[in-house]
Protein backbone atom coordinates (compact mmCIF):
# COMPACT_ATOMS: atom_id res chain seq x y z
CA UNK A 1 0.00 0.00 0.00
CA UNK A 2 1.48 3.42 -0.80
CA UNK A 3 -1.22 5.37 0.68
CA UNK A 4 -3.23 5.98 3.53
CA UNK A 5 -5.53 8.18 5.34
CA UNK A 6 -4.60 10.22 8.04
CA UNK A 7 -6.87 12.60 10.69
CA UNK A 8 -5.78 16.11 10.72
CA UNK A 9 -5.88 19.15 12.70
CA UNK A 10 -7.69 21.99 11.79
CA UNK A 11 -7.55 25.85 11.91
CA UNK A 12 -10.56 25.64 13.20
CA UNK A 13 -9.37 23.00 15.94
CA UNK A 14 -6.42 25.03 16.77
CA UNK A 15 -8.23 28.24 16.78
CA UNK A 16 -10.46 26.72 19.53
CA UNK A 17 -7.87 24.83 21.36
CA UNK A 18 -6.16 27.98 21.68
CA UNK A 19 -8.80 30.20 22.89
CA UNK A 20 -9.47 27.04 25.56
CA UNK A 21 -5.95 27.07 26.60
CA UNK A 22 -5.97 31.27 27.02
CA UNK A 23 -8.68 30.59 29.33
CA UNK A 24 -7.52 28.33 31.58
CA UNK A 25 -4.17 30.32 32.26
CA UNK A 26 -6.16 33.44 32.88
CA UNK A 27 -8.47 31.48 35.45
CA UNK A 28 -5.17 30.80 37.04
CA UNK A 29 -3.87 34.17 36.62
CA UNK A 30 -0.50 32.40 34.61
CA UNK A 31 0.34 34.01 31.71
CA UNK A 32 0.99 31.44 29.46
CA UNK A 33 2.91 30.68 25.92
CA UNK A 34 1.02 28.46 24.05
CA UNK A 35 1.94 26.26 20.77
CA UNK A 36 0.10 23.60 18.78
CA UNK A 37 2.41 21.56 15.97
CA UNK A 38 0.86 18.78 13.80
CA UNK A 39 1.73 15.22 13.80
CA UNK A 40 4.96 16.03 12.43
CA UNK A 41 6.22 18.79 14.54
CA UNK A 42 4.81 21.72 12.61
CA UNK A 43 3.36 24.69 14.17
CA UNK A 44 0.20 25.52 13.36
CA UNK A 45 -0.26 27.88 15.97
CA UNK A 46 0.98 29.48 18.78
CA UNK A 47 0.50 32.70 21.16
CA UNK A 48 2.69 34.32 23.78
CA UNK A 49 -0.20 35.92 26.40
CA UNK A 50 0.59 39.56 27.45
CA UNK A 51 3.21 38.87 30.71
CA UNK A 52 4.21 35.37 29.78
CA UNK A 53 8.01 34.95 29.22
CA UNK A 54 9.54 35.57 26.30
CA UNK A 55 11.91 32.49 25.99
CA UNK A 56 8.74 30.05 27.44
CA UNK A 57 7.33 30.06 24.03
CA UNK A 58 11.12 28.13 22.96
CA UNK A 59 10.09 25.64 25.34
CA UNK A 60 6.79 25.13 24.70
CA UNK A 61 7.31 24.72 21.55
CA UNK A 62 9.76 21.87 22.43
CA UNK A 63 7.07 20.26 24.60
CA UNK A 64 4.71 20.66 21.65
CA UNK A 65 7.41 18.75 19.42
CA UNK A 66 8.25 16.07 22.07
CA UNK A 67 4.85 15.26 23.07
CA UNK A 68 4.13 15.02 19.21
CA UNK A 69 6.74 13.06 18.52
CA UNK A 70 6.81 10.66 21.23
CA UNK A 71 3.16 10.76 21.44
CA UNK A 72 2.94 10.70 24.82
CA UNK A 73 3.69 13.73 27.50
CA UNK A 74 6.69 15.45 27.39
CA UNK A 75 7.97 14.23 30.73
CA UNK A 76 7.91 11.12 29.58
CA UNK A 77 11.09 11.07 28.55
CA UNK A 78 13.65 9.83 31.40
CA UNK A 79 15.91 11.91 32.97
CA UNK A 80 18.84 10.82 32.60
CA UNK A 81 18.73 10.69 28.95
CA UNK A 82 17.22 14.32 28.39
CA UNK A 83 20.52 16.17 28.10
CA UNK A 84 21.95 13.80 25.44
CA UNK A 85 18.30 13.90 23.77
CA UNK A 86 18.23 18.05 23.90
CA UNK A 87 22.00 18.04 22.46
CA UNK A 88 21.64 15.74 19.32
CA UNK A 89 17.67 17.49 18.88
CA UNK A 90 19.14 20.87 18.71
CA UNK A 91 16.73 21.54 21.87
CA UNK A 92 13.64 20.17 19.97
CA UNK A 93 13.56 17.43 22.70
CA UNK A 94 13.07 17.99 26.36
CA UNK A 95 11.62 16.75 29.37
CA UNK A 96 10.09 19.33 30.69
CA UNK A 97 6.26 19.01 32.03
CA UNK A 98 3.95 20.56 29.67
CA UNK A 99 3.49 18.87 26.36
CA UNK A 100 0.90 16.60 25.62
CA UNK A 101 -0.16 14.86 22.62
CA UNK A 102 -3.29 15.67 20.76
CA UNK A 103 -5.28 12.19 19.91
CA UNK A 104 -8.30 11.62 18.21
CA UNK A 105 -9.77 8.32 17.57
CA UNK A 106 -6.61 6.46 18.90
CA UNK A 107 -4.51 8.37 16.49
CA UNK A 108 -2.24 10.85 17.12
CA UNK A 109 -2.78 14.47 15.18
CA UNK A 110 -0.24 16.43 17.03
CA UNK A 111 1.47 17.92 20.44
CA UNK A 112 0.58 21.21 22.43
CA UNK A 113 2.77 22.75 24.50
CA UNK A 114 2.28 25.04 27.11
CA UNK A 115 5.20 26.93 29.52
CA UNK A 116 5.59 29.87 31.59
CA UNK A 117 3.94 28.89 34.71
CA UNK A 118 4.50 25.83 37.10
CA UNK A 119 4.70 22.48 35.40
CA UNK A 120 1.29 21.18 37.14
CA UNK A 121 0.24 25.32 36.15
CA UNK A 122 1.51 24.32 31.79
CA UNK A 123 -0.16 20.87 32.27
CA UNK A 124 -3.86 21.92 33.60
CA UNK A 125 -3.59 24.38 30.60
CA UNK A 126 -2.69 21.96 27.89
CA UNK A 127 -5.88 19.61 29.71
CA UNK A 128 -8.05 23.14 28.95
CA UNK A 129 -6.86 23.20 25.67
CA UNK A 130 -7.51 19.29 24.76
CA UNK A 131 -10.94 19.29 26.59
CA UNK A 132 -12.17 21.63 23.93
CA UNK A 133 -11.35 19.13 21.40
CA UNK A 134 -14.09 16.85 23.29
CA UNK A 135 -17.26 19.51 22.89
């Protein structure tokens, strides 16, 4: 077989997982930096809230890619390995809390990633961000 069909994000999808995700980090007062990436580890869209740090949206953009590419959170990946992981990944790896993968019908569409706040603060806001998937 040389083909198959895939699932796919949306605009739409990331539009609302977005607005989801900017909702729960102002319930918690965090300022957040947000990114969605696609199956493969492109962004399809991001946002750095007014007050969230400037070099947060580096890593969650690396959560985003992690949890996307290891679909499965990004602090999955152990410890002791994450420095080797982060060197040959040019920082596109890390293990960070954060990242989560986006799945749909079993199959994996993509990561978000979400830093600037507490690791338990990035994770409820990536759980924001996936529940609106669910409506």
């Amino acid at each position: 077989m040389f083909t198959q069909n895939t699932i796919q994000l949306t605009h739409a999808a990331t539009l609302a997982m977005l607005t989801a995700a900017v909702r729960g980090a102002e319930s918690m007062d965090q300022p957040q930096c947000i990114v969605i990436v696609d199956a493969s580890g492109v962004t399809l869209g991001s946002i750095r809230m007014t007050g969230a740090k400037y070099l947060s949206l580096k890593s969650a953009e690396a959560k985003a890619r992690t949890a996307a590419s290891i679909r499965a959170p990004s602090d999955a990946i152990p410890e002791h390995v994450a420095p080797a992981i982060a060197a040959a990944t040019g920082g596109d790896v890390t293990h960070l809390g954060g990242g989560m993968p986006i799945v749909i019908d079993g199959e994996c569409v993509g990561g978000i990633g979400v830093g600037s706040g507490s690791s338990d603060q990035d994770i409820a806001v990536c759980e924001a961000a996936l529940a609106a998937l669910a409506q």
